[in-house]
N, C-alpha and C. Protein backbone atom coordinates (compact mmCIF):
# COMPACT_ATOMS: atom_id res chain seq x y z
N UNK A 1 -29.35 -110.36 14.18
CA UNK A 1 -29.82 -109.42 15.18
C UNK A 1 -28.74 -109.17 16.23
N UNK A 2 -28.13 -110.49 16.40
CA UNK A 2 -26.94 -109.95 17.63
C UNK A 2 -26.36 -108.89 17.02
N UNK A 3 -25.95 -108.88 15.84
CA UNK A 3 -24.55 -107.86 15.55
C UNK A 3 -25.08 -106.31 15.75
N UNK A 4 -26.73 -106.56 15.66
CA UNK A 4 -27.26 -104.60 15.82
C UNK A 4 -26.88 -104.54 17.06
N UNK A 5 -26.96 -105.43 18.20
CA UNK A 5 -26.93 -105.32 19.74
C UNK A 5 -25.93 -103.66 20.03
N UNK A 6 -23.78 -104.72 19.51
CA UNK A 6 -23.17 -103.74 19.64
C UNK A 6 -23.67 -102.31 19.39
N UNK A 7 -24.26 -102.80 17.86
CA UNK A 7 -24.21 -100.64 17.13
C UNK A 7 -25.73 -99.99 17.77
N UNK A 8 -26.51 -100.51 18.54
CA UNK A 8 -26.86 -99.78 19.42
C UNK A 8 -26.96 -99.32 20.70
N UNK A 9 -25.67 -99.86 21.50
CA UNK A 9 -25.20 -99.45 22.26
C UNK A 9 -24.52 -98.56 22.22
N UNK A 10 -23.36 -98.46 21.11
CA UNK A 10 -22.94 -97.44 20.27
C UNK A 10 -23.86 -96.37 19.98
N UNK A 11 -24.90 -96.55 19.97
CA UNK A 11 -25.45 -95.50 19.12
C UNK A 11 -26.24 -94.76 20.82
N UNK A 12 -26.64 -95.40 21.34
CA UNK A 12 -27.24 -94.84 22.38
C UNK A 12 -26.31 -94.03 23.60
N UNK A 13 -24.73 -94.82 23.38
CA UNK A 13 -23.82 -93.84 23.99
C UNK A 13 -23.52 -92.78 23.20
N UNK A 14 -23.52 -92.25 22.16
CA UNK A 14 -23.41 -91.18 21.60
C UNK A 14 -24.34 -90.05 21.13
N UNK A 15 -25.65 -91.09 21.46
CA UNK A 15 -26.52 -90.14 21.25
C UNK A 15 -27.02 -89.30 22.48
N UNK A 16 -26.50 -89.91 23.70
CA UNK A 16 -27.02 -89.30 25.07
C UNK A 16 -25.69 -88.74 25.55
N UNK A 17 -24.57 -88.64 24.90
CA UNK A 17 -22.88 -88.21 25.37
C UNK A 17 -22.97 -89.33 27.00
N UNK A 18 -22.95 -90.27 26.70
CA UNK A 18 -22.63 -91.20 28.02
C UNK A 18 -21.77 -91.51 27.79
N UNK A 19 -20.24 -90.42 28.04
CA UNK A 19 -18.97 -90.17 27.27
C UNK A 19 -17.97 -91.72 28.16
N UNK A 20 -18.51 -91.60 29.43
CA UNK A 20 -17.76 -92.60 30.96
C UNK A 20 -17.96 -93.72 30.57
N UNK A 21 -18.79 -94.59 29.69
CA UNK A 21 -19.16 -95.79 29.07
C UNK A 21 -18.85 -96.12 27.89
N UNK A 22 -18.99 -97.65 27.56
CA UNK A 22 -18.35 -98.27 26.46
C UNK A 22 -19.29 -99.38 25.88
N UNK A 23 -19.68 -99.72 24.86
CA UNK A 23 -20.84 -100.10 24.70
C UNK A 23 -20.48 -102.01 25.89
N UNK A 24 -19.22 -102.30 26.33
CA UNK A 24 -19.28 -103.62 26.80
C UNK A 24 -19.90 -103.28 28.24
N UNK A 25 -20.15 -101.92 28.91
CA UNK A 25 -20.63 -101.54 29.77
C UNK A 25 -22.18 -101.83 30.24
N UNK A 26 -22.96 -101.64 28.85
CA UNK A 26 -24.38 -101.97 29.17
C UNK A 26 -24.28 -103.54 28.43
N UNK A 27 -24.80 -104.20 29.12
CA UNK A 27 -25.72 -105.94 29.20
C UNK A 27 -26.60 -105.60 28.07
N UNK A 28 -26.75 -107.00 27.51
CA UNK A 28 -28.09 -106.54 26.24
C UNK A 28 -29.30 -106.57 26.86
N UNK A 29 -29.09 -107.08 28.28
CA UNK A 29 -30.88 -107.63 28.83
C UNK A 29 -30.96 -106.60 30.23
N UNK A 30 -29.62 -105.82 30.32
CA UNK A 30 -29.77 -104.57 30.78
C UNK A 30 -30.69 -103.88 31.06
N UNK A 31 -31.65 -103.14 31.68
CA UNK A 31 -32.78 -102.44 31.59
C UNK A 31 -32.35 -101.23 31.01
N UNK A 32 -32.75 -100.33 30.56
CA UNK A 32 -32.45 -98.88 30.25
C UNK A 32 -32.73 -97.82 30.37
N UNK A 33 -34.32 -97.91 31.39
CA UNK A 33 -34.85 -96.99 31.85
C UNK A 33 -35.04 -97.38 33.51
N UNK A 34 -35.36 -96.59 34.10
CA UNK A 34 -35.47 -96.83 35.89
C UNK A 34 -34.19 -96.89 36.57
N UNK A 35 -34.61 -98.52 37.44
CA UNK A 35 -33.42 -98.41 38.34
C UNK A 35 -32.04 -99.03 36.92
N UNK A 36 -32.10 -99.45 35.96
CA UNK A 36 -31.00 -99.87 35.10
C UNK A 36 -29.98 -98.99 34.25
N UNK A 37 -30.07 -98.70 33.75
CA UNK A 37 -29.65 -97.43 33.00
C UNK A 37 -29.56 -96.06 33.36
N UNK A 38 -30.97 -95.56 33.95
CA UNK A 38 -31.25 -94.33 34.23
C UNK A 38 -31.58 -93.73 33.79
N UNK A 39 -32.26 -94.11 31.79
CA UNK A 39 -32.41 -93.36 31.05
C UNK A 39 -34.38 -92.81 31.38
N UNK A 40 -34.80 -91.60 31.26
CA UNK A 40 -35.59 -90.80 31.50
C UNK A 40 -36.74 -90.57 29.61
N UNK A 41 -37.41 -90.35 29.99
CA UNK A 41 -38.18 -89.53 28.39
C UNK A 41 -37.91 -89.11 27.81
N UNK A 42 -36.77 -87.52 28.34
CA UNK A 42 -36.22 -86.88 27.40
C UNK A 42 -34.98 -88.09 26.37
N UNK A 43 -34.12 -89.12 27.20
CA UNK A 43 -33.55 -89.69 26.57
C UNK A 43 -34.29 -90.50 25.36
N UNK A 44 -35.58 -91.05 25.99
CA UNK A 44 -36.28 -91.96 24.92
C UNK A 44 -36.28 -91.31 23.98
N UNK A 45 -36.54 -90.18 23.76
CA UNK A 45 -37.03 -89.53 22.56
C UNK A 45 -36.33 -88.77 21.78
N UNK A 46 -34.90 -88.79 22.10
CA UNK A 46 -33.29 -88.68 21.53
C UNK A 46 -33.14 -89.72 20.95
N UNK A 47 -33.19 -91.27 21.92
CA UNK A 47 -32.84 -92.57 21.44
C UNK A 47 -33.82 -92.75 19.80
N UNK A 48 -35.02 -92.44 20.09
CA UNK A 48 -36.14 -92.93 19.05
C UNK A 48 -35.66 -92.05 17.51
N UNK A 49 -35.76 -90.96 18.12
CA UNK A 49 -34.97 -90.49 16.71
C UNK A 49 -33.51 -90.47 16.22
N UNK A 50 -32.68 -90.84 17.23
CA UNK A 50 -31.41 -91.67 16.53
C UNK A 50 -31.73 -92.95 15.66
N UNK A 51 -32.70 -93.52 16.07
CA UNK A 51 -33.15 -95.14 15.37
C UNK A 51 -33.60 -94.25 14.27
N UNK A 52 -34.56 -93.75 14.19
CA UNK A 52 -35.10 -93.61 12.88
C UNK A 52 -34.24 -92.54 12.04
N UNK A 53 -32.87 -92.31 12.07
CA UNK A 53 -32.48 -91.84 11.38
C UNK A 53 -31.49 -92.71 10.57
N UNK A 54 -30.41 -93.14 11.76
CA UNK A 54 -30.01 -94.71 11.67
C UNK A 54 -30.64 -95.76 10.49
N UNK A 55 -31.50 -96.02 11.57
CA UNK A 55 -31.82 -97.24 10.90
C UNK A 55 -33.41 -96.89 9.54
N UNK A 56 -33.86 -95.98 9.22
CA UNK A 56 -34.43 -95.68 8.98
C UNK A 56 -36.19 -96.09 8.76
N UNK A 57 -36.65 -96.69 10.26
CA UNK A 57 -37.65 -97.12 10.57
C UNK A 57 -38.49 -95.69 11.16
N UNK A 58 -40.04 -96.02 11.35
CA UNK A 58 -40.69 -95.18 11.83
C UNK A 58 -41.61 -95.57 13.18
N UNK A 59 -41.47 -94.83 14.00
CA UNK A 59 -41.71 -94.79 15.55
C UNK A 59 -43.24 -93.97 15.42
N UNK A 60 -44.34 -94.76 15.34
CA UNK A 60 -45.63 -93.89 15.76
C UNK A 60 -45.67 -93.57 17.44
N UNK A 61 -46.80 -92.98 17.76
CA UNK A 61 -47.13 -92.83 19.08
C UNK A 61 -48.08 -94.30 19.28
N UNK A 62 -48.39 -94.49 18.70
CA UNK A 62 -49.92 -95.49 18.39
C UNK A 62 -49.15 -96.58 18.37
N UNK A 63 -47.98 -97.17 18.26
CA UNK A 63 -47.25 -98.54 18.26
C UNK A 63 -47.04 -98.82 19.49
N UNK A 64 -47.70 -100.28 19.50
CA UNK A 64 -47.99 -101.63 20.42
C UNK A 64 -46.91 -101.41 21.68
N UNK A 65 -47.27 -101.64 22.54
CA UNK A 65 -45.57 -102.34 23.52
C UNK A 65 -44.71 -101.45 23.22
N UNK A 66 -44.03 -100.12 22.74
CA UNK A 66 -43.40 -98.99 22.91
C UNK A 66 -42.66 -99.40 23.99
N UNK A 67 -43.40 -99.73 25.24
CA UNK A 67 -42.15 -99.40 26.39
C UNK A 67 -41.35 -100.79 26.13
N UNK A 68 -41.84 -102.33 26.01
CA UNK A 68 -41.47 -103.53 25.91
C UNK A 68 -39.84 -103.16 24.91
N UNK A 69 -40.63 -102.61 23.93
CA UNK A 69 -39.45 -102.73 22.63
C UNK A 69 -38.69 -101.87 23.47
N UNK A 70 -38.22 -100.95 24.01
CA UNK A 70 -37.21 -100.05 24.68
C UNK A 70 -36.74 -100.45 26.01
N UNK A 71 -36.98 -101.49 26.33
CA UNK A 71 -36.76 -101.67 27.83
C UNK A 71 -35.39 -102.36 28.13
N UNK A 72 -34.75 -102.82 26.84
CA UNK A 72 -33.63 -103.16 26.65
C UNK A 72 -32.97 -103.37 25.65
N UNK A 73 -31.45 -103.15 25.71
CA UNK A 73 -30.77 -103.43 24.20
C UNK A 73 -31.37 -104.67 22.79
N UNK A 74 -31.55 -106.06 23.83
CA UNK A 74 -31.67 -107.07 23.38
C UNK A 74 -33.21 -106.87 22.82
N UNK A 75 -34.23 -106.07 23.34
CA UNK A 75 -35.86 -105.81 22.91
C UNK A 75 -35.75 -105.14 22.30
N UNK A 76 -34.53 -104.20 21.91
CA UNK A 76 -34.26 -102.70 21.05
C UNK A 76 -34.00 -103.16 19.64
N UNK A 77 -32.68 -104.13 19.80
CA UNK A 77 -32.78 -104.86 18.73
C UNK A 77 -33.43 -105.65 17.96
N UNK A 78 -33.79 -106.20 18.70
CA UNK A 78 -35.64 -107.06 18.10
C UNK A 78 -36.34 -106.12 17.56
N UNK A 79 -36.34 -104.89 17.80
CA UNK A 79 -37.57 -104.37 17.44
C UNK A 79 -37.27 -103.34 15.83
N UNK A 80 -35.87 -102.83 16.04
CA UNK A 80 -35.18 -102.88 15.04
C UNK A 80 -35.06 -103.18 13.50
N UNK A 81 -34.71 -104.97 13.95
CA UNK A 81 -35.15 -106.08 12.78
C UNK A 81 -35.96 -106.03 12.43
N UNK A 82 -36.95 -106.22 13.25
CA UNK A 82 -38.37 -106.23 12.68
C UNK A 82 -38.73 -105.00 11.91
N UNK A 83 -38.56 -103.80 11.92
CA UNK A 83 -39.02 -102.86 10.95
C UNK A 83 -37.89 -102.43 9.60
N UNK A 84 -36.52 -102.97 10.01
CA UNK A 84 -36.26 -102.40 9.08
C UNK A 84 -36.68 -102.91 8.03
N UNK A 85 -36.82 -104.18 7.56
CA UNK A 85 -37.94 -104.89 6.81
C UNK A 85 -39.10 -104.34 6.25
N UNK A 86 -39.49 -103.79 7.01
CA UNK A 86 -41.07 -103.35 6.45
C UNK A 86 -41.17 -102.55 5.47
């Protein structure tokens, strides 16, 4: 699971052009929405379908803790693992 950490930091700087950053920039326990990041809804929902294209998992509306799993790299990745499996 650590090693997804990097490639979605990677993936979340390129998917939002957060061109000024480098993935050693965001912390894995980082927040990513509010006062941490700054990232907003419209980003979530850029980020969500970068994952599911990526990684090719599926994001309902109806799934548990949504905000938990997004609230940071390190919960992003967890959440990740866990589906690509499924």
């Amino acid at each position: 699971m650590a090693a997804l950490e990097p490639e979605i930091k990677t993936l979340i700087i390129e998917t939002l052009g957060l061109e000024d950053m480098t993935p050693d920039d965001i912390g894995s326990e980082d927040l990513l929405f509010g006062e941490g990041l700054g990232l907003d809804s419209v980003d979530a929902l850029e980020l969500g379908l970068a994952l599911q294209k990526r990684y090719g998992i599926t994001l309902e509306p109806e799934t548990k803790n949504m905000r938990q799993h997004f609230a940071t790299v390190a919960s992003l990745a967890a959440f990740v693992a866990s589906h690509r499996g499924a």
